[in-house]
PDB file of N, CA and C in Angstrom:
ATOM      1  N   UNK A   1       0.830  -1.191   0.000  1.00  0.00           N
ATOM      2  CA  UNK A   1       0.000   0.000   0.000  1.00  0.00           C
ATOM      3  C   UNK A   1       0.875   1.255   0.000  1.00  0.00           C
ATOM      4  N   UNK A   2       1.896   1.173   0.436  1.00  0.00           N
ATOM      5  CA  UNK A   2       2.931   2.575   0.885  1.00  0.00           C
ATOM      6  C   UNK A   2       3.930   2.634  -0.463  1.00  0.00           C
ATOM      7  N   UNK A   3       3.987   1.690  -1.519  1.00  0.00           N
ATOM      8  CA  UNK A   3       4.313   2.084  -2.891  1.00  0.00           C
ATOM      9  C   UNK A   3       2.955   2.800  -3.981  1.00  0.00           C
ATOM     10  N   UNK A   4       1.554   2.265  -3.615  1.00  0.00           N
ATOM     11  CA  UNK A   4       0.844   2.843  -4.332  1.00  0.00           C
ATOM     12  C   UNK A   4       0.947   4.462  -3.804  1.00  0.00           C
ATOM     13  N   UNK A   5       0.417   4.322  -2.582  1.00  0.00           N
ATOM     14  CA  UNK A   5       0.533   6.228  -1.824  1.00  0.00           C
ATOM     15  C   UNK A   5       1.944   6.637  -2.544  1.00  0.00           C
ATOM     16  N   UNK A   6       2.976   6.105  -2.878  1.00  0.00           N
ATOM     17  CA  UNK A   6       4.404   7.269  -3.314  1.00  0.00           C
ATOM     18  C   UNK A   6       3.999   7.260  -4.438  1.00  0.00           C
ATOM     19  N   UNK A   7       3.579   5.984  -5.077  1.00  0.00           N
ATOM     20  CA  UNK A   7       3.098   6.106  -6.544  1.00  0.00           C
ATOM     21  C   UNK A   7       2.432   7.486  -6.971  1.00  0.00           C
ATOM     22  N   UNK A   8       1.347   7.749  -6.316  1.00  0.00           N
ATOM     23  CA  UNK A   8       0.172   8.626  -5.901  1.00  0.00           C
ATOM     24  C   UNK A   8       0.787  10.029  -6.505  1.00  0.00           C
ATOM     25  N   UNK A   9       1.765   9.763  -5.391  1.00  0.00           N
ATOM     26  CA  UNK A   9       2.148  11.023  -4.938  1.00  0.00           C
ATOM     27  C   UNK A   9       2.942  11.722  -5.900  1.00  0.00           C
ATOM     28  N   UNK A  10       3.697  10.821  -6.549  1.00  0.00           N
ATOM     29  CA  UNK A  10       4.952  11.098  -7.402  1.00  0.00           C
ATOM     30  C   UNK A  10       4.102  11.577  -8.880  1.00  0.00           C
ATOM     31  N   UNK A  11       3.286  10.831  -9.009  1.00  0.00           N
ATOM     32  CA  UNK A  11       1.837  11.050 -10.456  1.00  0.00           C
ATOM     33  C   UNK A  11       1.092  12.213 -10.203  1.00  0.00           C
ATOM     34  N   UNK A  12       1.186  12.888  -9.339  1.00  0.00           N
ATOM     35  CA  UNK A  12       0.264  14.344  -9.077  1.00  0.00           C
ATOM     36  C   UNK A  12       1.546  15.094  -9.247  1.00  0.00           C
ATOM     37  N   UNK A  13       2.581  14.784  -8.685  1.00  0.00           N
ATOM     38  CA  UNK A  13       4.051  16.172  -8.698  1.00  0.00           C
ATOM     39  C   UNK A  13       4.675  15.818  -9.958  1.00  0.00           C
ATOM     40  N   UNK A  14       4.239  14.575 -11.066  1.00  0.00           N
ATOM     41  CA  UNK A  14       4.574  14.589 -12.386  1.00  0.00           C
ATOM     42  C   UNK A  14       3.421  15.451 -12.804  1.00  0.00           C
ATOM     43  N   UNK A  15       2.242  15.410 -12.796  1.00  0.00           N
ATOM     44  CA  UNK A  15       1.508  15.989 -13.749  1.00  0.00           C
ATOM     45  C   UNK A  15       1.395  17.220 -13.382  1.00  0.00           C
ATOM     46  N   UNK A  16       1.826  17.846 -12.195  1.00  0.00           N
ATOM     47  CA  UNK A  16       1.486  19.215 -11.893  1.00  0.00           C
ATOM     48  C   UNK A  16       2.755  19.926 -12.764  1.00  0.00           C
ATOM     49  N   UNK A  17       4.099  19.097 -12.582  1.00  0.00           N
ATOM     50  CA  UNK A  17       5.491  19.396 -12.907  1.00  0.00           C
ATOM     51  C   UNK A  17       5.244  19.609 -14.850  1.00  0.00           C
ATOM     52  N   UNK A  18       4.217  18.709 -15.137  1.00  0.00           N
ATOM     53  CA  UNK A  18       4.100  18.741 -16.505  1.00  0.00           C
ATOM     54  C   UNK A  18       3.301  19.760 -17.222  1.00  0.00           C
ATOM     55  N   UNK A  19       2.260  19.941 -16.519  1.00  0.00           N
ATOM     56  CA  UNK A  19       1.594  21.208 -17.041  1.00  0.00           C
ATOM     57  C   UNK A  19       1.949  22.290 -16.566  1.00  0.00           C
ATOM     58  N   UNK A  20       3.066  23.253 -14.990  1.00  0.00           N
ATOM     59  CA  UNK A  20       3.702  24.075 -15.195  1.00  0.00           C
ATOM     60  C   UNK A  20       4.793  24.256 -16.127  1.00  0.00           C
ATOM     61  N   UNK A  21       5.452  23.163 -16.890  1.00  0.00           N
ATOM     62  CA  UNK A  21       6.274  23.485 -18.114  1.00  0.00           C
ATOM     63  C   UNK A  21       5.677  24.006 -19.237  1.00  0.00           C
ATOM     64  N   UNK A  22       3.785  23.451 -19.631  1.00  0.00           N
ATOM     65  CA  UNK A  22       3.657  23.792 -20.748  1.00  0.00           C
ATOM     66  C   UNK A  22       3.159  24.833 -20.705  1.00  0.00           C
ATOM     67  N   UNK A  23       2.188  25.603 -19.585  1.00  0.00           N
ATOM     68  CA  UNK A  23       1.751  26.271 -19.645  1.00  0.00           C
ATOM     69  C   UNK A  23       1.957  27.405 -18.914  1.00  0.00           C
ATOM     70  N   UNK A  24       3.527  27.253 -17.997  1.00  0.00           N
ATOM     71  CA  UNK A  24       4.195  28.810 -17.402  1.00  0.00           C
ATOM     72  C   UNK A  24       5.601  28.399 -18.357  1.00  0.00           C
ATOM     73  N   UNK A  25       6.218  27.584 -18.079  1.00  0.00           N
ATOM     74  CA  UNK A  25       7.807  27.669 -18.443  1.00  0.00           C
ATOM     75  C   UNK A  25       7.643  28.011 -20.006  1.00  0.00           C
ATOM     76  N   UNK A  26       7.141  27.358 -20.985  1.00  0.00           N
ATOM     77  CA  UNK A  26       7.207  27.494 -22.046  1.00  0.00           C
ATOM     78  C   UNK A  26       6.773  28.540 -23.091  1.00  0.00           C
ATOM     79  N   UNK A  27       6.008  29.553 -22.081  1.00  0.00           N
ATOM     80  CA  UNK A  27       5.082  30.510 -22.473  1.00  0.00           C
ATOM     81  C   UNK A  27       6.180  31.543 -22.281  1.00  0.00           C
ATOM     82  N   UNK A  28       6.640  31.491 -20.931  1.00  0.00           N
ATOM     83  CA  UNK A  28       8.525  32.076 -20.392  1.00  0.00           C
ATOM     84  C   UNK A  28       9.310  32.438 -21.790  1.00  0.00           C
ATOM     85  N   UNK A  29       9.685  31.117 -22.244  1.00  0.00           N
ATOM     86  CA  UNK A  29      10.839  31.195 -23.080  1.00  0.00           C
ATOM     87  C   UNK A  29      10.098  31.579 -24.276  1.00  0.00           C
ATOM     88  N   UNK A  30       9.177  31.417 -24.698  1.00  0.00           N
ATOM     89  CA  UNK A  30       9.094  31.319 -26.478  1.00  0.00           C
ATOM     90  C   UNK A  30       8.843  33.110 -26.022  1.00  0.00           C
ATOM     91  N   UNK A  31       7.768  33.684 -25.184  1.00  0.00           N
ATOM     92  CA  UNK A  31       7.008  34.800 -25.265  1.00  0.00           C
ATOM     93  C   UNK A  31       7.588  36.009 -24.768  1.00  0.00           C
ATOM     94  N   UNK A  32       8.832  35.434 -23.529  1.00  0.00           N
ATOM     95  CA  UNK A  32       9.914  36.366 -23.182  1.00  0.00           C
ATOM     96  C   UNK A  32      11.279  36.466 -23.126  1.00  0.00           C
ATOM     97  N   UNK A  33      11.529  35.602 -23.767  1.00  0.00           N
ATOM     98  CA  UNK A  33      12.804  34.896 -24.105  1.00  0.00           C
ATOM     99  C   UNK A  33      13.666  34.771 -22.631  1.00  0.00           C
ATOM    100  N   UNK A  34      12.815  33.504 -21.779  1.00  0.00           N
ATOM    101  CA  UNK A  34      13.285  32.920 -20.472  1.00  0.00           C
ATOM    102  C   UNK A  34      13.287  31.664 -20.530  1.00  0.00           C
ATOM    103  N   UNK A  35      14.711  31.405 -21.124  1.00  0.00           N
ATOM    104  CA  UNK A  35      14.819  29.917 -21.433  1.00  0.00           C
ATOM    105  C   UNK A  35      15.053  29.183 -20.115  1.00  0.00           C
ATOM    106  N   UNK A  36      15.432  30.298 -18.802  1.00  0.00           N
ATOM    107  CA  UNK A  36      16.041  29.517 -17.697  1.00  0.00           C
ATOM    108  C   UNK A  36      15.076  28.680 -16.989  1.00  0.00           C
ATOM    109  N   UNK A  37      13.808  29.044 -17.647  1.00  0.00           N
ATOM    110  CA  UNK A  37      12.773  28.576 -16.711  1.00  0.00           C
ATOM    111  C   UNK A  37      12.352  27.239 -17.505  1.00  0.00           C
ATOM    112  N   UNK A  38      12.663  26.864 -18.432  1.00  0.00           N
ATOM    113  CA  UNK A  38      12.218  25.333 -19.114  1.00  0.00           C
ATOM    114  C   UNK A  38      13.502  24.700 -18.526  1.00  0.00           C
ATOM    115  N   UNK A  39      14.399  25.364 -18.440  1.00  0.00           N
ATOM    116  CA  UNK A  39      15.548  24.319 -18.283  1.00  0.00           C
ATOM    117  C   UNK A  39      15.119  24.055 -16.732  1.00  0.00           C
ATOM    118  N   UNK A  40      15.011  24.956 -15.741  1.00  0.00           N
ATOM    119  CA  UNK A  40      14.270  24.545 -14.555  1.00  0.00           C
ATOM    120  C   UNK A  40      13.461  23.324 -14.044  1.00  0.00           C
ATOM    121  N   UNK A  41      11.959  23.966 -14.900  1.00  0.00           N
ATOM    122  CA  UNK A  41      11.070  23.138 -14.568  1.00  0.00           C
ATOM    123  C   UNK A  41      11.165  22.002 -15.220  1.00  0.00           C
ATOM    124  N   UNK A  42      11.841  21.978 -16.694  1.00  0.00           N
ATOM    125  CA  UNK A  42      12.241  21.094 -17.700  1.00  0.00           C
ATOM    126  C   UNK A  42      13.016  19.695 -16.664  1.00  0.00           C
ATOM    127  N   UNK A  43      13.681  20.180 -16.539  1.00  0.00           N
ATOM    128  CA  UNK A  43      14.656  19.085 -15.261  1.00  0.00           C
ATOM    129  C   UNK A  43      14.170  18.394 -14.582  1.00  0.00           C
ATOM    130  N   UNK A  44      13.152  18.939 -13.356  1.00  0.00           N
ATOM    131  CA  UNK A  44      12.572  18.593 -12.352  1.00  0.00           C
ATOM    132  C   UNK A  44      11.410  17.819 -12.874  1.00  0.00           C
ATOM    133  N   UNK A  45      10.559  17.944 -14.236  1.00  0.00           N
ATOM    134  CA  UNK A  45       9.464  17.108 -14.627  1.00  0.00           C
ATOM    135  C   UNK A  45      10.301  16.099 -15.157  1.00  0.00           C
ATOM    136  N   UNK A  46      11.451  15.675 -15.912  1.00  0.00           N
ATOM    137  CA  UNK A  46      12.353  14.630 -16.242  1.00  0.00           C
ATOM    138  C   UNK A  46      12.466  13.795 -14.824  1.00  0.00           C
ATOM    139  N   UNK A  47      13.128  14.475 -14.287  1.00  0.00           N
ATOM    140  CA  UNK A  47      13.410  13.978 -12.834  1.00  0.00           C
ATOM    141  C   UNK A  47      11.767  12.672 -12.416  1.00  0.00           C
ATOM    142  N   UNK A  48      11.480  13.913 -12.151  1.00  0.00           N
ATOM    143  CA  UNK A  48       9.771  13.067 -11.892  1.00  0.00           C
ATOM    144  C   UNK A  48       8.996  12.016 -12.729  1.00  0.00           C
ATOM    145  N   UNK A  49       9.588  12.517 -13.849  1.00  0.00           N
ATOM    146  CA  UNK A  49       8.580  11.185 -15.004  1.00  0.00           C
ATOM    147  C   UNK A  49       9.228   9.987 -14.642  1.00  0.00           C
ATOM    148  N   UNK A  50      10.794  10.031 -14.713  1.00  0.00           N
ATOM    149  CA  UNK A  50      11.526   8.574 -14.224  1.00  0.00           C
ATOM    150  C   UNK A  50      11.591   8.129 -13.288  1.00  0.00           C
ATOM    151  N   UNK A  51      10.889   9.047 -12.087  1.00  0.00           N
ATOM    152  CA  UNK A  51      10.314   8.288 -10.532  1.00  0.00           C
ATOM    153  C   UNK A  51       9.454   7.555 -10.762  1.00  0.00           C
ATOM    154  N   UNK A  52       8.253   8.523 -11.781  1.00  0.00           N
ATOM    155  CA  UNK A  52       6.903   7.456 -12.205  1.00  0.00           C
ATOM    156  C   UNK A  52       7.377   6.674 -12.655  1.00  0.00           C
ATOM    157  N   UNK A  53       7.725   6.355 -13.490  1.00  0.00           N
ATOM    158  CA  UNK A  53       8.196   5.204 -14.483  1.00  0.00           C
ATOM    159  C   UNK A  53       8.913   4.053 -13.561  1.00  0.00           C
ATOM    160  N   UNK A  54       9.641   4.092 -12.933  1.00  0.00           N
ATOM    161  CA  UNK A  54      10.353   3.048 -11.862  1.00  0.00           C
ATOM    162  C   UNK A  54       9.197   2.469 -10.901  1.00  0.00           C
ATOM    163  N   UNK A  55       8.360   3.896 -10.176  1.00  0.00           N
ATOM    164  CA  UNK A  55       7.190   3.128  -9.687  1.00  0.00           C
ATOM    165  C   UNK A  55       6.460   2.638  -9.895  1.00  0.00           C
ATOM    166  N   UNK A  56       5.966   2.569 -11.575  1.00  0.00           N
ATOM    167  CA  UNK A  56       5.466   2.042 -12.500  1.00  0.00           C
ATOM    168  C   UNK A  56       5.375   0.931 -12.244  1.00  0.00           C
ATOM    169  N   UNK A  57       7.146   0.862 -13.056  1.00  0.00           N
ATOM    170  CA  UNK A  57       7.402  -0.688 -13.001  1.00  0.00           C
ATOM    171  C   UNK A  57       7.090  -1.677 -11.755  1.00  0.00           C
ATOM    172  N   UNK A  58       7.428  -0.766 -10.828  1.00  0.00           N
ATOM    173  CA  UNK A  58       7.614  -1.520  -9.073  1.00  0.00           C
ATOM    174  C   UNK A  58       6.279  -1.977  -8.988  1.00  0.00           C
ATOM    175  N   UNK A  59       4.789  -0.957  -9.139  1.00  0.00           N
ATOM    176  CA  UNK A  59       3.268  -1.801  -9.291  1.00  0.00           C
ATOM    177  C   UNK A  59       3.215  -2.376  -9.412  1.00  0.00           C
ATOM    178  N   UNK A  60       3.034  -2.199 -10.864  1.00  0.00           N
ATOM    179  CA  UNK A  60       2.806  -3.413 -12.082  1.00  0.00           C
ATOM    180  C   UNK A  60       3.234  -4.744 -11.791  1.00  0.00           C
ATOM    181  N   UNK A  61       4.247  -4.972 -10.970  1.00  0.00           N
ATOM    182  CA  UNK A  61       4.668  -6.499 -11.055  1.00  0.00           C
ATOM    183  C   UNK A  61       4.425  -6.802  -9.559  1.00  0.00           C
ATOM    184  N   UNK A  62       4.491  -6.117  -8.590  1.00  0.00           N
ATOM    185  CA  UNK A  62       3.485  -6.112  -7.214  1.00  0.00           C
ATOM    186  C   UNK A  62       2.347  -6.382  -7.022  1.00  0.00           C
ATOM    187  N   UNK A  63       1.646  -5.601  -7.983  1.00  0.00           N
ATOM    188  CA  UNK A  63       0.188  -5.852  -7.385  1.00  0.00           C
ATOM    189  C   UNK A  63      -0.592  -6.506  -8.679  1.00  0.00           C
ATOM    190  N   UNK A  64       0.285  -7.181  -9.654  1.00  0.00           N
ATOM    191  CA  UNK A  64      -0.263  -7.782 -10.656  1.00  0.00           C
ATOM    192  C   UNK A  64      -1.188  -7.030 -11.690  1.00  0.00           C
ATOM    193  N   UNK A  65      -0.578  -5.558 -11.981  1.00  0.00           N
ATOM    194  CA  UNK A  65      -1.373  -5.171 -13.445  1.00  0.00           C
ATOM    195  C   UNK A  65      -1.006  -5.452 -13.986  1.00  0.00           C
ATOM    196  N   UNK A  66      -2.632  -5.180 -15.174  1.00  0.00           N
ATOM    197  CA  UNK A  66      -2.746  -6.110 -16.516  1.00  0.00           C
ATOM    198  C   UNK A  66      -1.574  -5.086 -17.072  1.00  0.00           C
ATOM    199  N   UNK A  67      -1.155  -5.362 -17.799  1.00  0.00           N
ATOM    200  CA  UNK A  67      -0.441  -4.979 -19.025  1.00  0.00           C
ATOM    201  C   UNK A  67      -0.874  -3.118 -19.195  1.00  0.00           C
ATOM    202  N   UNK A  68      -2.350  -3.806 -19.743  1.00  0.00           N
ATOM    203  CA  UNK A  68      -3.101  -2.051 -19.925  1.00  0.00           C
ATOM    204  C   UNK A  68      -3.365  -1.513 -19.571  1.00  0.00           C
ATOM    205  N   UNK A  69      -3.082  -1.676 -18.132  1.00  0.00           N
ATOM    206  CA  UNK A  69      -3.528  -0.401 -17.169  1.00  0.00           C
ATOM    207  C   UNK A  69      -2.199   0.141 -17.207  1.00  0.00           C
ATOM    208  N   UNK A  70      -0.660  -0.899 -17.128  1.00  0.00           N
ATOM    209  CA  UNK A  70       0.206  -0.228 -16.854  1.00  0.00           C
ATOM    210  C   UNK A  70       0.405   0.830 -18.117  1.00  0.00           C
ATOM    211  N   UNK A  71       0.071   0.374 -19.439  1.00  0.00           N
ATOM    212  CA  UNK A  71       0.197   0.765 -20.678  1.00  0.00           C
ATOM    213  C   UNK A  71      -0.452   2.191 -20.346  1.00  0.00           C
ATOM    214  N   UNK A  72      -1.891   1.973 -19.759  1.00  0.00           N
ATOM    215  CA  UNK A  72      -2.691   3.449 -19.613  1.00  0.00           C
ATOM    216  C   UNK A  72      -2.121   4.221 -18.809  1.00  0.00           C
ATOM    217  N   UNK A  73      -1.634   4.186 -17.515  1.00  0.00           N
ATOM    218  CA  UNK A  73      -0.941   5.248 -16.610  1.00  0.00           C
ATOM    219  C   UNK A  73       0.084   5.713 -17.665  1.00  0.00           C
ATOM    220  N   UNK A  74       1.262   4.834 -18.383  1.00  0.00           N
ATOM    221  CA  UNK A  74       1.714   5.748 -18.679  1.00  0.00           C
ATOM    222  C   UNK A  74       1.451   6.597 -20.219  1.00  0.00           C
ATOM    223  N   UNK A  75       0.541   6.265 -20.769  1.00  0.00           N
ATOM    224  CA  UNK A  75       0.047   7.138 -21.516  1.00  0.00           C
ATOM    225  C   UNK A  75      -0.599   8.323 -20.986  1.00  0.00           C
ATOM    226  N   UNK A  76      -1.260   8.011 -19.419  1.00  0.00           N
ATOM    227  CA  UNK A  76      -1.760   9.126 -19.169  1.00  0.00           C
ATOM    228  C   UNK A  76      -0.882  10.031 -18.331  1.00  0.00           C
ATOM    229  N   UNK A  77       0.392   9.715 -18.387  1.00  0.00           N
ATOM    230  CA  UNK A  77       1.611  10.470 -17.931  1.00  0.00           C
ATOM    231  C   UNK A  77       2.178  11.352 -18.918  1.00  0.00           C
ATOM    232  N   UNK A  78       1.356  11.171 -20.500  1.00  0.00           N
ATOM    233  CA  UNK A  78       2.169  12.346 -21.699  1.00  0.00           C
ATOM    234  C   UNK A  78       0.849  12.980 -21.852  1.00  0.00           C
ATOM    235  N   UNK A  79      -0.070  13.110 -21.382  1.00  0.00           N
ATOM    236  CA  UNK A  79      -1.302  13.880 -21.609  1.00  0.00           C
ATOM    237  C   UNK A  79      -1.399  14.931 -20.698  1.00  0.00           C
ATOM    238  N   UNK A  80      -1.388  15.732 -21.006  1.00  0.00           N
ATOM    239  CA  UNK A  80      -1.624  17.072 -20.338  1.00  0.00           C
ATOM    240  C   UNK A  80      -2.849  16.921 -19.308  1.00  0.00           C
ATOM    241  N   UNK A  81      -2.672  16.660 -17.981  1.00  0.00           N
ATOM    242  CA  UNK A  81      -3.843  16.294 -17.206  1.00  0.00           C
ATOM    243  C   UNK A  81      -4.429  15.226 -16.934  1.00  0.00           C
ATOM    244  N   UNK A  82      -3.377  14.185 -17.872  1.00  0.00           N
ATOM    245  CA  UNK A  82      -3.998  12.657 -17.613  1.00  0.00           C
ATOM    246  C   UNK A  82      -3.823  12.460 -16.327  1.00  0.00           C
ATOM    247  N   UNK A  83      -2.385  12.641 -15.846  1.00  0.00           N
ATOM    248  CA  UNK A  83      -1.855  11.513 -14.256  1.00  0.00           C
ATOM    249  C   UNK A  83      -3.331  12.034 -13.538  1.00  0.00           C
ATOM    250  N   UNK A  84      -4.434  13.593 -13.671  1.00  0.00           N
ATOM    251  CA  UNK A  84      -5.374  13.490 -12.470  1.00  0.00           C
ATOM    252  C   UNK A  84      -6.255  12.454 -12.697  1.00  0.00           C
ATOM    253  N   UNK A  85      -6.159  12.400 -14.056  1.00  0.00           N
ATOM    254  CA  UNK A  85      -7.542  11.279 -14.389  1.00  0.00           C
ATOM    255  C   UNK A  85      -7.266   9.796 -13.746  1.00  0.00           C
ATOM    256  N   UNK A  86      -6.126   9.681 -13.862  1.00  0.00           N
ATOM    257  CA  UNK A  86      -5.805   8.434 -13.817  1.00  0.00           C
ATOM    258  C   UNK A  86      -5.253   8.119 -11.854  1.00  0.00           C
ATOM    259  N   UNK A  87      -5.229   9.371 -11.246  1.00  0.00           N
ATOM    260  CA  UNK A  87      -5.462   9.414  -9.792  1.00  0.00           C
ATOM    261  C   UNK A  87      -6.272   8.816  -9.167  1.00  0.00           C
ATOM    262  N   UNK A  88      -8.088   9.317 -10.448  1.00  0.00           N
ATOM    263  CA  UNK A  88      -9.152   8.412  -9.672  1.00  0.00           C
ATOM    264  C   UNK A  88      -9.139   6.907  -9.275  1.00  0.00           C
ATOM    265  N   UNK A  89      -8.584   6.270 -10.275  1.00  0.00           N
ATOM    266  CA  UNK A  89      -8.099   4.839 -10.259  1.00  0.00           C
ATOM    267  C   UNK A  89      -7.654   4.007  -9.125  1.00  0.00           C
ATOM    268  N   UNK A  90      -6.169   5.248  -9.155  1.00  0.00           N
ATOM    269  CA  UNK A  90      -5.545   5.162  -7.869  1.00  0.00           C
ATOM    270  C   UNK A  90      -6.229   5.212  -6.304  1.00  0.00           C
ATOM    271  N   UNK A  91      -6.994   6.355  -6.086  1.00  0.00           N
ATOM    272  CA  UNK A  91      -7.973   6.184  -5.152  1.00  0.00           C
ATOM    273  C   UNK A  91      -8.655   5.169  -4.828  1.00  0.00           C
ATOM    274  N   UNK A  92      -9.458   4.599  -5.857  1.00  0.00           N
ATOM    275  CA  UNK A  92     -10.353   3.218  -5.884  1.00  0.00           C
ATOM    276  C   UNK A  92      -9.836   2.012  -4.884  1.00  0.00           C
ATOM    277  N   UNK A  93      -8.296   2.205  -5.604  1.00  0.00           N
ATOM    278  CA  UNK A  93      -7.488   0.862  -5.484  1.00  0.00           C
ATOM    279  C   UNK A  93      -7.017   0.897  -3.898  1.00  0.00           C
ATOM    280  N   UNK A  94      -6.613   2.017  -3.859  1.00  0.00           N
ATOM    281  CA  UNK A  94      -6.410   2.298  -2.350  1.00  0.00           C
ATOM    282  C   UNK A  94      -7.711   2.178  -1.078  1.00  0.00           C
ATOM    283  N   UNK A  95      -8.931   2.395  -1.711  1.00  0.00           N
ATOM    284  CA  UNK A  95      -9.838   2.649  -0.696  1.00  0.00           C
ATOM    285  C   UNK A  95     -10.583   0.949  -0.513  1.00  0.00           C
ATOM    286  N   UNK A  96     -10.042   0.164  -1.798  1.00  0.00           N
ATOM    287  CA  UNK A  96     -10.133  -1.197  -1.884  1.00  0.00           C
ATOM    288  C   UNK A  96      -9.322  -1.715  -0.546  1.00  0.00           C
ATOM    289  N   UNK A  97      -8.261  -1.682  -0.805  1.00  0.00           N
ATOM    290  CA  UNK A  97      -6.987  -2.010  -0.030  1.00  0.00           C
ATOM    291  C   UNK A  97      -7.176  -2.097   1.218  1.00  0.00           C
ATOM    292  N   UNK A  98      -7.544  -0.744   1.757  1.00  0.00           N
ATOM    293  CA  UNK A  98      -7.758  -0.525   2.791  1.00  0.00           C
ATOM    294  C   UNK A  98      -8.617  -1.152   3.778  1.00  0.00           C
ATOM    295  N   UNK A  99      -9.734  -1.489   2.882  1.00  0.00           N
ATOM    296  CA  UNK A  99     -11.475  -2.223   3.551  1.00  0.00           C
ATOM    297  C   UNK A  99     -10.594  -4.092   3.620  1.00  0.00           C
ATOM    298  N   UNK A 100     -10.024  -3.869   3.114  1.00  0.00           N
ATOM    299  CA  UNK A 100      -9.233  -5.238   2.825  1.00  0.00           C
ATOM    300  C   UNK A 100      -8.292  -5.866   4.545  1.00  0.00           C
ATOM    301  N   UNK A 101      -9.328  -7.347   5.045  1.00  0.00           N
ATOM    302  CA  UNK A 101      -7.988  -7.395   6.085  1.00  0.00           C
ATOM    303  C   UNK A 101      -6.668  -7.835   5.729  1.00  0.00           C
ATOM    304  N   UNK A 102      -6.078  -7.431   6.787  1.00  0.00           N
ATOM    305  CA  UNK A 102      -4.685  -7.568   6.691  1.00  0.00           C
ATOM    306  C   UNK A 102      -4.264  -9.139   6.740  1.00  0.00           C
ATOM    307  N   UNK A 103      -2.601  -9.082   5.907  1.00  0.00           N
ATOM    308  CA  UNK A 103      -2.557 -10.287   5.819  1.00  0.00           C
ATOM    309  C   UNK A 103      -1.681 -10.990   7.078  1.00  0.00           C
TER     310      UNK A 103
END
């Protein structure tokens, strides 16, 4: 349960990290010529996608996803606003978990 919660966690500070690049950093550089700020935020959403991606992997073979869900998180990790969609999921699974006794 305490890899899905970092999972969680790391998929909201990717997608937040992803849409302040497209829609402050990048607006920065093309509109005021502030490239320092893609290279910034640019970094730190790299940084973060390959946390997701490792925790990804770490799920997926933990808690036995199908293939296409893992396939869908990370598609919904290049969509502008997917990781929230794909949060709800996360919630579900967690609030499953939880009602769940221990082993």
């Amino acid at each position: 349960m305490k890899a899905l919660q970092a999972f969680r966690i790391v998929a909201l500070l990717e997608g937040t990290s992803y849409l302040v690049l497209l829609l402050v950093a990048m607006p920065l550089k093309y509109l005021l010529d502030m490239p320092l700020a893609v290279r910034i935020v640019g970094s730190l959403h790299g940084f973060l996608f390959v946390v997701f991606v490792l925790l990804l992997l770490r799920l997926a073979t933990e808690h036995g996803w199908p293939l296409l869900r893992s396939v869908g998180a990370l598609v919904a990790s290049v969509v502008p606003g997917g990781t929230f969609y794909f949060d709800r999921t996360l919630q579900a699974e967690l609030a499953k978990l939880a009602a769940e006794p221990p082993r």
